[in-house]
PDB file of N, CA and C in Angstrom:
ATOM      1  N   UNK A   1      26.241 -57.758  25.886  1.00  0.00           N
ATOM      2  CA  UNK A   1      26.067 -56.331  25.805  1.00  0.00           C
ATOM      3  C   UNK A   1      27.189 -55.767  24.941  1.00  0.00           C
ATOM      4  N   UNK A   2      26.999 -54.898  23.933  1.00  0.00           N
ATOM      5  CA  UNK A   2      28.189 -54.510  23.035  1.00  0.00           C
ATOM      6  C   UNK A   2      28.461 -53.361  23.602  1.00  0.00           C
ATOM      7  N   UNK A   3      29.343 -52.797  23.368  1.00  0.00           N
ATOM      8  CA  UNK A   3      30.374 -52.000  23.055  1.00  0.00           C
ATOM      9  C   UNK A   3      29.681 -50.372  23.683  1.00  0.00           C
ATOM     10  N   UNK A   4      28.734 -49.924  22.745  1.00  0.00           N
ATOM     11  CA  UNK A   4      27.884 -48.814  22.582  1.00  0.00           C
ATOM     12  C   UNK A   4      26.178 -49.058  23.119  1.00  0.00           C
ATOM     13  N   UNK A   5      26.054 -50.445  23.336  1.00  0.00           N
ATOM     14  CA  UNK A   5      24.948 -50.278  24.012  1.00  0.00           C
ATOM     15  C   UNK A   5      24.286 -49.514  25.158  1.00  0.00           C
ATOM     16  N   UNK A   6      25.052 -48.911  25.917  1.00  0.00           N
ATOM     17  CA  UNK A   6      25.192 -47.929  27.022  1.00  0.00           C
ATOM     18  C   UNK A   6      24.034 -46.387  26.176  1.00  0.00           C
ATOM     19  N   UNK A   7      24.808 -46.447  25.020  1.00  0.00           N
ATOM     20  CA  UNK A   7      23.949 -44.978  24.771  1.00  0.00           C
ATOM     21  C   UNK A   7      22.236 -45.208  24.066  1.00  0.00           C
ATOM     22  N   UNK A   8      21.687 -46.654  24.062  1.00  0.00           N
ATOM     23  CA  UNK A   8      20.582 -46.799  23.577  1.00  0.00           C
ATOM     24  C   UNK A   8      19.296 -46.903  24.901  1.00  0.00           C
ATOM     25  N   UNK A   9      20.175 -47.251  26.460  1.00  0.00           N
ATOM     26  CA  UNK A   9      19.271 -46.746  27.198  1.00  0.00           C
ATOM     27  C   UNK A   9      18.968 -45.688  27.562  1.00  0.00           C
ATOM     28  N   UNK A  10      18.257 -45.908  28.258  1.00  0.00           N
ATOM     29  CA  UNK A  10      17.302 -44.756  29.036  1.00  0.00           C
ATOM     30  C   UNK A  10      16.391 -43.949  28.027  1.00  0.00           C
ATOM     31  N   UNK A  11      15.553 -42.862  28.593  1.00  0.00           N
ATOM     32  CA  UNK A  11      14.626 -41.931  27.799  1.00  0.00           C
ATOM     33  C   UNK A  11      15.142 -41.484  26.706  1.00  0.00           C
ATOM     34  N   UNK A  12      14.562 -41.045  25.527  1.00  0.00           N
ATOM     35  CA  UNK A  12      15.203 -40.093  24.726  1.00  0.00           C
ATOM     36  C   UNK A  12      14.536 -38.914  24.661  1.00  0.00           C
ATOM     37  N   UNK A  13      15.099 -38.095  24.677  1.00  0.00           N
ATOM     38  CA  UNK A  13      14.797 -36.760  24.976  1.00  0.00           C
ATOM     39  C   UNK A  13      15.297 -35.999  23.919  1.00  0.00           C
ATOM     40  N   UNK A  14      14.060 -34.778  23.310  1.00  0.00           N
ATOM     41  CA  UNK A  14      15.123 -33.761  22.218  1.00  0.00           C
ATOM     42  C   UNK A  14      16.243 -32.718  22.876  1.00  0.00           C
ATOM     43  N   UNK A  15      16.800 -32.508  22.185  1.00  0.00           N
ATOM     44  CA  UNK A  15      18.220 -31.817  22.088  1.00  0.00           C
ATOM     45  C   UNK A  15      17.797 -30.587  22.862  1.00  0.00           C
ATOM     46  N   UNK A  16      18.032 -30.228  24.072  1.00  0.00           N
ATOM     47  CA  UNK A  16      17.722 -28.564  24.787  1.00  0.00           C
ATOM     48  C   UNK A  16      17.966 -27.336  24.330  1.00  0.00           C
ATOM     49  N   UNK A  17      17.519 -26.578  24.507  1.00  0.00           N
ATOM     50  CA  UNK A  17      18.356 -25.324  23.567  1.00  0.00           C
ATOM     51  C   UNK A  17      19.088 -24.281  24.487  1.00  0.00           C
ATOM     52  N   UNK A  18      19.986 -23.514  24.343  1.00  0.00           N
ATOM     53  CA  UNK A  18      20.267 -22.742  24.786  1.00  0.00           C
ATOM     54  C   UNK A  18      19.262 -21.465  25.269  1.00  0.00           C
ATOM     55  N   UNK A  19      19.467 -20.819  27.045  1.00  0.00           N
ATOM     56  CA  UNK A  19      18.151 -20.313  27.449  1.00  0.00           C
ATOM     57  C   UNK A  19      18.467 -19.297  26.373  1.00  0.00           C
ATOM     58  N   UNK A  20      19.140 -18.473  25.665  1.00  0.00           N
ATOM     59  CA  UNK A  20      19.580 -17.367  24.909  1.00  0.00           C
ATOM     60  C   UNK A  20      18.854 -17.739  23.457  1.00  0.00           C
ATOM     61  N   UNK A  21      18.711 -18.829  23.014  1.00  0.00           N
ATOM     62  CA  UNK A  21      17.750 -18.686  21.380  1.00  0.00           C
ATOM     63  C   UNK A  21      16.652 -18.802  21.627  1.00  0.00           C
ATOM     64  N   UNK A  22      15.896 -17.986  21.373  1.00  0.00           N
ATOM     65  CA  UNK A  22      14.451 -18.437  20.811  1.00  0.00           C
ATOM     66  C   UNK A  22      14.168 -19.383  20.151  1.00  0.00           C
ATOM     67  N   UNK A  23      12.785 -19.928  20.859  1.00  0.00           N
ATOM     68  CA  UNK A  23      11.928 -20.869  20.195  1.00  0.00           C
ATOM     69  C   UNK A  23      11.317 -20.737  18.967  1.00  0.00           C
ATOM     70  N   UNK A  24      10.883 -19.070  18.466  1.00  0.00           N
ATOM     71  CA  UNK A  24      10.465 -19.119  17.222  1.00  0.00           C
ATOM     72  C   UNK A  24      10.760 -17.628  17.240  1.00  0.00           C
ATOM     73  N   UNK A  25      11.079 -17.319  15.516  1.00  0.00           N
ATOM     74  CA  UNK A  25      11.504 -16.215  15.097  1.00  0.00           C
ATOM     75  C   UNK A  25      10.166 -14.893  15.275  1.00  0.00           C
ATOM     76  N   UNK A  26       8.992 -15.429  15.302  1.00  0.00           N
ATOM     77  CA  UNK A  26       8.044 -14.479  15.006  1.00  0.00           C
ATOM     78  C   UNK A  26       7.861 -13.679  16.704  1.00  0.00           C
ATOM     79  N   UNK A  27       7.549 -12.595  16.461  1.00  0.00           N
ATOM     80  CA  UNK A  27       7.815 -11.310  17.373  1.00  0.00           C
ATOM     81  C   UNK A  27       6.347 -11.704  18.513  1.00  0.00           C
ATOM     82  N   UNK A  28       6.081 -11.206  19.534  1.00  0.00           N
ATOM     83  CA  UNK A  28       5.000 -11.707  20.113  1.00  0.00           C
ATOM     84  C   UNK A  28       3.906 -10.253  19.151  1.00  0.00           C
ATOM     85  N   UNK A  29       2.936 -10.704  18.233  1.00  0.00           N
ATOM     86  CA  UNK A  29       2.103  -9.622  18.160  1.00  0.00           C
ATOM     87  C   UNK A  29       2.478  -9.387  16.556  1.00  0.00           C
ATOM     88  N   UNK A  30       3.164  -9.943  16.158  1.00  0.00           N
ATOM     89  CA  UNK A  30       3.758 -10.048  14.420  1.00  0.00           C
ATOM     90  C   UNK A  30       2.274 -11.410  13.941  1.00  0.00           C
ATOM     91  N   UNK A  31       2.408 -11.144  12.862  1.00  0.00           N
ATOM     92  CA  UNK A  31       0.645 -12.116  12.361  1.00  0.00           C
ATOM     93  C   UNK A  31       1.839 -13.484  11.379  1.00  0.00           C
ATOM     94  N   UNK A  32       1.397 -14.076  11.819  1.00  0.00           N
ATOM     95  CA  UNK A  32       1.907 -15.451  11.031  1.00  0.00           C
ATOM     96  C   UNK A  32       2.266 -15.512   9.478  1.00  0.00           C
ATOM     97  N   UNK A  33       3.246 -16.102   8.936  1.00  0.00           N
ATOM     98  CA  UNK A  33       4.096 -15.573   7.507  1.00  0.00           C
ATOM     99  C   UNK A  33       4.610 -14.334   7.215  1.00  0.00           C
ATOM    100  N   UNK A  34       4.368 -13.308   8.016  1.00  0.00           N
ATOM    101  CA  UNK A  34       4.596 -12.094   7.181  1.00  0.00           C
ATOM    102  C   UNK A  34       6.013 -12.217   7.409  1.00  0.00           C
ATOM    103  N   UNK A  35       6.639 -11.952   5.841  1.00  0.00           N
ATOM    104  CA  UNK A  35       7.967 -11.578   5.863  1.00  0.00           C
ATOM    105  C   UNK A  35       8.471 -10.247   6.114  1.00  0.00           C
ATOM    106  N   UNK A  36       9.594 -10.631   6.718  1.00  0.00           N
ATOM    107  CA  UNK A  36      10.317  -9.378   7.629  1.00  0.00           C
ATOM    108  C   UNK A  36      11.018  -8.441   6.496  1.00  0.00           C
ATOM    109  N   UNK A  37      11.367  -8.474   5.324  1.00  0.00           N
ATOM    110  CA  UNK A  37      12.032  -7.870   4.300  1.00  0.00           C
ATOM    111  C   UNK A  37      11.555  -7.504   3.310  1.00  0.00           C
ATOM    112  N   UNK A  38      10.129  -8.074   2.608  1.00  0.00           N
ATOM    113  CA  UNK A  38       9.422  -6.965   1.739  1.00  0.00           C
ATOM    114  C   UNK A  38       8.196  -7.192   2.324  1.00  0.00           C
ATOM    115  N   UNK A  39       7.597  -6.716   3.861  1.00  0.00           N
ATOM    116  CA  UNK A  39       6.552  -5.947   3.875  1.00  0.00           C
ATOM    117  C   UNK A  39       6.972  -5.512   4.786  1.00  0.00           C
ATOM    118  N   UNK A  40       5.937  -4.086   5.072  1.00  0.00           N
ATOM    119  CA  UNK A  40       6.301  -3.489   6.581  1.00  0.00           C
ATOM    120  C   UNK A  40       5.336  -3.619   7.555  1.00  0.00           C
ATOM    121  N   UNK A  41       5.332  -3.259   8.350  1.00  0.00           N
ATOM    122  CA  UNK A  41       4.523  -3.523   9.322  1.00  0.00           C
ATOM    123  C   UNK A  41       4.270  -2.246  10.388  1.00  0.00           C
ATOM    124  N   UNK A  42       3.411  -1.172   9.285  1.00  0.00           N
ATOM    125  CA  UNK A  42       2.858   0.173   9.710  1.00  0.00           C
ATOM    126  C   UNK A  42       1.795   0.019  10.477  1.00  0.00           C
ATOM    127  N   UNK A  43       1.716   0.478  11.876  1.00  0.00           N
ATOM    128  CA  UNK A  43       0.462   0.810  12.173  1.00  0.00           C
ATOM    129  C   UNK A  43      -0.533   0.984  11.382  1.00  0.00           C
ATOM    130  N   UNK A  44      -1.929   0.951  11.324  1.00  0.00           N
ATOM    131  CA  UNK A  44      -2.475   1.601  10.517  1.00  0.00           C
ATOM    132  C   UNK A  44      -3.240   3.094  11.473  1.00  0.00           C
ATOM    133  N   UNK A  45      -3.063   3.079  12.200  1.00  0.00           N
ATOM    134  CA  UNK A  45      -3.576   4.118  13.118  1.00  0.00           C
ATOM    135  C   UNK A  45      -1.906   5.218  13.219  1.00  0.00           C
ATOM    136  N   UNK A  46      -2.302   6.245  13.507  1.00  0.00           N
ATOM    137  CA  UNK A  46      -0.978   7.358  13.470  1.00  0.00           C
ATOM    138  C   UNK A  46      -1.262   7.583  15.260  1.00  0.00           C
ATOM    139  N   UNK A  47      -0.052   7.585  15.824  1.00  0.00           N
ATOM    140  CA  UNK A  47      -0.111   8.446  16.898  1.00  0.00           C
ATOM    141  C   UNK A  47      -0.281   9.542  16.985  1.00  0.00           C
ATOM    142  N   UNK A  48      -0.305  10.855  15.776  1.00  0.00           N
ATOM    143  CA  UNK A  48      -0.581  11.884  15.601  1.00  0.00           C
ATOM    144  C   UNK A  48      -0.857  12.191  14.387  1.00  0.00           C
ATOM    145  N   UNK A  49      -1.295  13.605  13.927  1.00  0.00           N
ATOM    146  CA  UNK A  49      -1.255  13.691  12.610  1.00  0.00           C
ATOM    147  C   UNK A  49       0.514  14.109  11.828  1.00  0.00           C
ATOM    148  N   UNK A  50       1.327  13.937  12.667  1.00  0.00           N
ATOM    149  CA  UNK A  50       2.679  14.472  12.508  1.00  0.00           C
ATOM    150  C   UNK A  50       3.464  13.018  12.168  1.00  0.00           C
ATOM    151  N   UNK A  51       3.024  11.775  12.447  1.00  0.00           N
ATOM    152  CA  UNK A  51       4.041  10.735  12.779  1.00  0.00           C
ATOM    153  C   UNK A  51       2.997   9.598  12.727  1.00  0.00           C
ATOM    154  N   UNK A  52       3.832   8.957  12.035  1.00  0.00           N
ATOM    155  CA  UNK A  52       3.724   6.860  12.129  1.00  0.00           C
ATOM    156  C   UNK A  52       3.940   6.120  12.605  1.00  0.00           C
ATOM    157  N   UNK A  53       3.664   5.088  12.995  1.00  0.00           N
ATOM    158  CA  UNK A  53       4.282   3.943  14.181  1.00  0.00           C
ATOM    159  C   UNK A  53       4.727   2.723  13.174  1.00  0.00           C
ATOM    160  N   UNK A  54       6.006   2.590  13.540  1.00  0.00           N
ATOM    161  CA  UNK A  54       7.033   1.529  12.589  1.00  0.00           C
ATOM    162  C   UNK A  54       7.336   0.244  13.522  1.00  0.00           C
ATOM    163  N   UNK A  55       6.944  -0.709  13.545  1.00  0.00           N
ATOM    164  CA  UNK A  55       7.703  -2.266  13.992  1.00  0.00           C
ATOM    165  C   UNK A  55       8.812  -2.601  13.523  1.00  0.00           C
ATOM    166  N   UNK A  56       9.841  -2.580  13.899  1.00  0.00           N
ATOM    167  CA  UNK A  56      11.431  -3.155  13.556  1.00  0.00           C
ATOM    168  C   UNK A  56      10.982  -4.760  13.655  1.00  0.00           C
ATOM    169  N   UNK A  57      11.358  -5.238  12.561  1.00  0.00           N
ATOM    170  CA  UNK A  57      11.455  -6.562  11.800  1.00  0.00           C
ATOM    171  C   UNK A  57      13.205  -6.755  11.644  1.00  0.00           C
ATOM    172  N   UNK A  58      13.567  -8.410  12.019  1.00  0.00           N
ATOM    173  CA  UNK A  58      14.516  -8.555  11.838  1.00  0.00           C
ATOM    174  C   UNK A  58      15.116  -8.473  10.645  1.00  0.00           C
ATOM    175  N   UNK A  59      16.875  -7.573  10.609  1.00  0.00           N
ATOM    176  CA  UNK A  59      17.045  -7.268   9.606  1.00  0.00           C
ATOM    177  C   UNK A  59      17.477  -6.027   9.147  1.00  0.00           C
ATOM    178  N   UNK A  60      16.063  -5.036  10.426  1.00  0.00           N
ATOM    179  CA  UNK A  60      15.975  -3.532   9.982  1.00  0.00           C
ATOM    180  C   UNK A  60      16.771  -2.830  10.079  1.00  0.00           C
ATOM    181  N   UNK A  61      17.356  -1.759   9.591  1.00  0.00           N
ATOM    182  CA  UNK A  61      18.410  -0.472  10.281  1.00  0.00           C
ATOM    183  C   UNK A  61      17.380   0.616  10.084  1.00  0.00           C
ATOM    184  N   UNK A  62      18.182   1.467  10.563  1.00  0.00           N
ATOM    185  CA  UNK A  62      17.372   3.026  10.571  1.00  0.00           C
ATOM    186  C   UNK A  62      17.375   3.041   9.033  1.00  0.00           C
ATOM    187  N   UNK A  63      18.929   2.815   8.381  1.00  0.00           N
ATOM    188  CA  UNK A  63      18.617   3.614   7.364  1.00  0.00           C
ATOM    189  C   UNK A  63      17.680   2.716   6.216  1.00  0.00           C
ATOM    190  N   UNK A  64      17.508   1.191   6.285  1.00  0.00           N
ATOM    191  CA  UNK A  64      16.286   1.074   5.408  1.00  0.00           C
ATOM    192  C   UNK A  64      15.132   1.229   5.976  1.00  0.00           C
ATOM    193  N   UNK A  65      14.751   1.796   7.089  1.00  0.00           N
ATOM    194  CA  UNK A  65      13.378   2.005   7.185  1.00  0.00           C
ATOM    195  C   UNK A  65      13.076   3.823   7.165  1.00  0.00           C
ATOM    196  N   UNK A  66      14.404   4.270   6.872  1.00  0.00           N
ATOM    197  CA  UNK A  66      14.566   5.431   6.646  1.00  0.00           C
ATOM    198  C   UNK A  66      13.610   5.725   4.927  1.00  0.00           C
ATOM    199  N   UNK A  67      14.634   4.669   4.480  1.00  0.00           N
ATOM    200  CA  UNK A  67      14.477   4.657   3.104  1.00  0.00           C
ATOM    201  C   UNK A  67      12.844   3.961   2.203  1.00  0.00           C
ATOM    202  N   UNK A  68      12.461   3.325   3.108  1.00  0.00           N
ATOM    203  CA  UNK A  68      11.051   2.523   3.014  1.00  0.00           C
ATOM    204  C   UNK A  68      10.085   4.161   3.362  1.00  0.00           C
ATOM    205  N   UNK A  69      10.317   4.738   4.390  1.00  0.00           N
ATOM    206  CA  UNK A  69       9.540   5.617   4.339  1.00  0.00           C
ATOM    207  C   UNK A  69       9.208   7.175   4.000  1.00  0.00           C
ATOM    208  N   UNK A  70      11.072   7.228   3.512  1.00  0.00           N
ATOM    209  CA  UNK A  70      11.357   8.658   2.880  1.00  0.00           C
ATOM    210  C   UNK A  70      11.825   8.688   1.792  1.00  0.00           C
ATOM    211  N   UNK A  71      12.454   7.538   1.149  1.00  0.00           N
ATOM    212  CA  UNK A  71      13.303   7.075   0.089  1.00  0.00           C
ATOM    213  C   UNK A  71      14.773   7.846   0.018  1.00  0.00           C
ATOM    214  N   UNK A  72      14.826   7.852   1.332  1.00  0.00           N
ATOM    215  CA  UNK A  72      15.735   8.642   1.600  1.00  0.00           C
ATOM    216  C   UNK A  72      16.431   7.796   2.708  1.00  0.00           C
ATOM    217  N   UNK A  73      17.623   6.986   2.779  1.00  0.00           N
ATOM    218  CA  UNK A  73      17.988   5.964   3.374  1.00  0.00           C
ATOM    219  C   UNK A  73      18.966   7.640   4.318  1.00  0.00           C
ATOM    220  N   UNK A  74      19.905   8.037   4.099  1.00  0.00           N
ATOM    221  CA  UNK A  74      20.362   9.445   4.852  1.00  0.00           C
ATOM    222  C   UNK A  74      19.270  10.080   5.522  1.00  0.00           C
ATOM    223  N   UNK A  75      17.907   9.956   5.866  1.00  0.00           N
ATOM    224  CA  UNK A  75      17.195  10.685   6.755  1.00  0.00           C
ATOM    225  C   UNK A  75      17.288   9.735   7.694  1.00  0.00           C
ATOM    226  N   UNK A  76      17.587   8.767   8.074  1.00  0.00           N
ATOM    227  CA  UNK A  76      17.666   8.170   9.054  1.00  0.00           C
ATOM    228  C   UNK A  76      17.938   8.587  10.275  1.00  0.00           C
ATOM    229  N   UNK A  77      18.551   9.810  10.374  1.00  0.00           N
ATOM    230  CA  UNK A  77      18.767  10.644  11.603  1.00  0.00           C
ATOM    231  C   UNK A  77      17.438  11.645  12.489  1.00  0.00           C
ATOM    232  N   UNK A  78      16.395  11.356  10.999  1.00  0.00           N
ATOM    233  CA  UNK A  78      15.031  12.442  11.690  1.00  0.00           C
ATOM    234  C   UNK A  78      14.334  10.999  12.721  1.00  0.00           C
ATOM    235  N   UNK A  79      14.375   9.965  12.305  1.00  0.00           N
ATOM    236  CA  UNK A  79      13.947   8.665  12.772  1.00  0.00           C
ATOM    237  C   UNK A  79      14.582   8.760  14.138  1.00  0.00           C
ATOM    238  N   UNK A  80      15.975   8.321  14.478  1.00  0.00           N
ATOM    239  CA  UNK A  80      16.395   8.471  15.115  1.00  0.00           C
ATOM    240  C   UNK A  80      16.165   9.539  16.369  1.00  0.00           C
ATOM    241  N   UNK A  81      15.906  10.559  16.076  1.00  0.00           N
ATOM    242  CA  UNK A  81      15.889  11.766  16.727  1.00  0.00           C
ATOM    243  C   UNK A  81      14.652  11.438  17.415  1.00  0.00           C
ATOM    244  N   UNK A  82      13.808  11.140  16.332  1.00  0.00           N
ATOM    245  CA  UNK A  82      12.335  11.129  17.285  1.00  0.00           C
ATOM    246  C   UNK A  82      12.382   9.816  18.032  1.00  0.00           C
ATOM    247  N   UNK A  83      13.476   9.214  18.143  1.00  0.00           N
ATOM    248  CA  UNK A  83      12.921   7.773  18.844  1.00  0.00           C
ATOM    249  C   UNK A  83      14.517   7.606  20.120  1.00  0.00           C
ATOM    250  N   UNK A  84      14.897   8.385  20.348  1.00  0.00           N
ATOM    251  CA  UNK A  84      16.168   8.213  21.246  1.00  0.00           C
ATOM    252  C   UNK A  84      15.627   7.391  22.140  1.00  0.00           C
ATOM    253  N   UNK A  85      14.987   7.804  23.115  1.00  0.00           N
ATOM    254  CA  UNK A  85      14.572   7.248  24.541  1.00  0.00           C
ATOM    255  C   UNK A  85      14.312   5.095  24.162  1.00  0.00           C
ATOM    256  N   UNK A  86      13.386   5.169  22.938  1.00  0.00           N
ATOM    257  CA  UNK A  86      13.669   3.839  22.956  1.00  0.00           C
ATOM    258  C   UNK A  86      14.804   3.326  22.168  1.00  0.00           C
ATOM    259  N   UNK A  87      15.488   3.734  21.419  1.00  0.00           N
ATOM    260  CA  UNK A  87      16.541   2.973  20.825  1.00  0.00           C
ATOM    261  C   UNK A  87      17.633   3.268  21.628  1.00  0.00           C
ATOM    262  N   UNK A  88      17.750   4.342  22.457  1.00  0.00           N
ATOM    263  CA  UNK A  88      19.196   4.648  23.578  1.00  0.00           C
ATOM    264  C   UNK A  88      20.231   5.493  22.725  1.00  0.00           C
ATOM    265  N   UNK A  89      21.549   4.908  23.268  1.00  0.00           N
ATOM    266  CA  UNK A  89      22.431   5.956  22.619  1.00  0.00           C
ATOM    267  C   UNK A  89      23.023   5.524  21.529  1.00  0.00           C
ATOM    268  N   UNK A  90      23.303   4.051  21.260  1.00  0.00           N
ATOM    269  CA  UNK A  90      23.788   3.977  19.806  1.00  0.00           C
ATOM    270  C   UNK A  90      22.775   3.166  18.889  1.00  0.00           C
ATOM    271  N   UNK A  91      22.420   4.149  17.690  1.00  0.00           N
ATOM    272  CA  UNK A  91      21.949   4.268  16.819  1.00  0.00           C
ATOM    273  C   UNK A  91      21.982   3.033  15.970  1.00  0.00           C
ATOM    274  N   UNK A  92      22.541   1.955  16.067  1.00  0.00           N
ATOM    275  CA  UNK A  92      22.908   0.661  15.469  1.00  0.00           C
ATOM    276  C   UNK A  92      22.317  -0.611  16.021  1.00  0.00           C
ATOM    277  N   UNK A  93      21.579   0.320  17.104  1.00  0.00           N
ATOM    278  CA  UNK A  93      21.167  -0.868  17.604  1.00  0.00           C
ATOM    279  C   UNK A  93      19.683  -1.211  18.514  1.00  0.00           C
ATOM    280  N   UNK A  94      19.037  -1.299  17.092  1.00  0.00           N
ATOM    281  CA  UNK A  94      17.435  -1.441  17.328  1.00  0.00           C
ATOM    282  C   UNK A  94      17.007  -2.674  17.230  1.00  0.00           C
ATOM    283  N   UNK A  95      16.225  -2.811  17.821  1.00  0.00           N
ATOM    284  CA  UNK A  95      15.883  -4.351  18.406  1.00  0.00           C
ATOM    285  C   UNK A  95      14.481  -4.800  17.473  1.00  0.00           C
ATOM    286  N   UNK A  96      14.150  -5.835  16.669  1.00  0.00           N
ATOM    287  CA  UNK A  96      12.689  -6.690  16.444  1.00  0.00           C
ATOM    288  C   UNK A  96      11.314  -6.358  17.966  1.00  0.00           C
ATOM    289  N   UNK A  97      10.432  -6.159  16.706  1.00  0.00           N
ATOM    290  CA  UNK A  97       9.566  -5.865  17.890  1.00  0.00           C
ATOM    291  C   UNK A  97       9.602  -4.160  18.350  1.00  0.00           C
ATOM    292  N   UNK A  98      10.464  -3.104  18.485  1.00  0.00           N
ATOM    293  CA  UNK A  98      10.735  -2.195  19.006  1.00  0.00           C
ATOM    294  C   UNK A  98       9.452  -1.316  18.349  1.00  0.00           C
ATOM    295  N   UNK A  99       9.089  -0.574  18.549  1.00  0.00           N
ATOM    296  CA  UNK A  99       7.826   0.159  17.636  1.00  0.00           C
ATOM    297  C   UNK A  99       8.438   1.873  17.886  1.00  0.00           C
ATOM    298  N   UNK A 100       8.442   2.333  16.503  1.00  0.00           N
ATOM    299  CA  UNK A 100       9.364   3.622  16.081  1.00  0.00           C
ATOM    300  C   UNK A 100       8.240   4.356  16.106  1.00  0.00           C
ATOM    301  N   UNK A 101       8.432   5.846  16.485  1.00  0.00           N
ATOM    302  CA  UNK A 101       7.600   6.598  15.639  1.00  0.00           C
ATOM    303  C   UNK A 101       8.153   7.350  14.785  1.00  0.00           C
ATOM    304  N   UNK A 102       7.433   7.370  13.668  1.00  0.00           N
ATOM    305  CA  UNK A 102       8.119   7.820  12.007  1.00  0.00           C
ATOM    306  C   UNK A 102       7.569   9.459  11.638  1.00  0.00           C
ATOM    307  N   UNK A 103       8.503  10.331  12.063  1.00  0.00           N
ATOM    308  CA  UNK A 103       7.927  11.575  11.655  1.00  0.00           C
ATOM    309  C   UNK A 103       7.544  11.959  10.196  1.00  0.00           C
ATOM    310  N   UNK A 104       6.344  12.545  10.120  1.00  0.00           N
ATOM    311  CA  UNK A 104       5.783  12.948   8.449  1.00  0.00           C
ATOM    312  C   UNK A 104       6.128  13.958   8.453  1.00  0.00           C
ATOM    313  N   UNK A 105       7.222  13.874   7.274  1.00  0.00           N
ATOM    314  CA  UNK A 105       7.738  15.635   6.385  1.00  0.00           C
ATOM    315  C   UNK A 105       7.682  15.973   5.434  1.00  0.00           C
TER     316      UNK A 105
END
């Protein structure tokens, strides 16, 4: 028996992951390939005639989806405003998956 033979028994098993990473990057309800950085992922239905429904894709901040939908990366605060309750109190920190509503002005 050599030296290192000890680590060639038993089962082999893949490498576990930590319970904290995900198994796969795609969002539950995101459609397969779509990239998170040049497309968006608009409702196509409006919750009103006033406002849009936005999917945060990893990556996003307010102010480029500010800017994707006003070209105005500084309106990021009308975004914000309309979406407190789900993004909370600091503004930096919106989650994949989160669904915005995007006021029309």
């Amino acid at each position: 028996m050599g030296l290192f033979d000890f680590l060639k028994k038993g089962k082999e098993e893949p490498a576990k992951r930590p319970a904290a990473t995900p198994r796969s990057t795609q969002m539950p309800g995101q459609q397969p390939n779509a990239t998170s950085g040049s497309q968006q992922n608009v409702s196509g239905t409006s919750t009103s005639a006033h406002q849009d429904v936005y999917t945060v894709q990893s990556g996003d901040s307010l102010s480029k989806i500010a800017k994707k939908h006003y070209g105005n990366a500084n309106a990021w605060t009308k975004i914000y405003n309309a979406n407190k309750s789900t993004i909370g109190e600091n503004p930096d920190l919106i989650r994949p998956g989160q669904r915005l509503n995007i006021p029309r002005d």
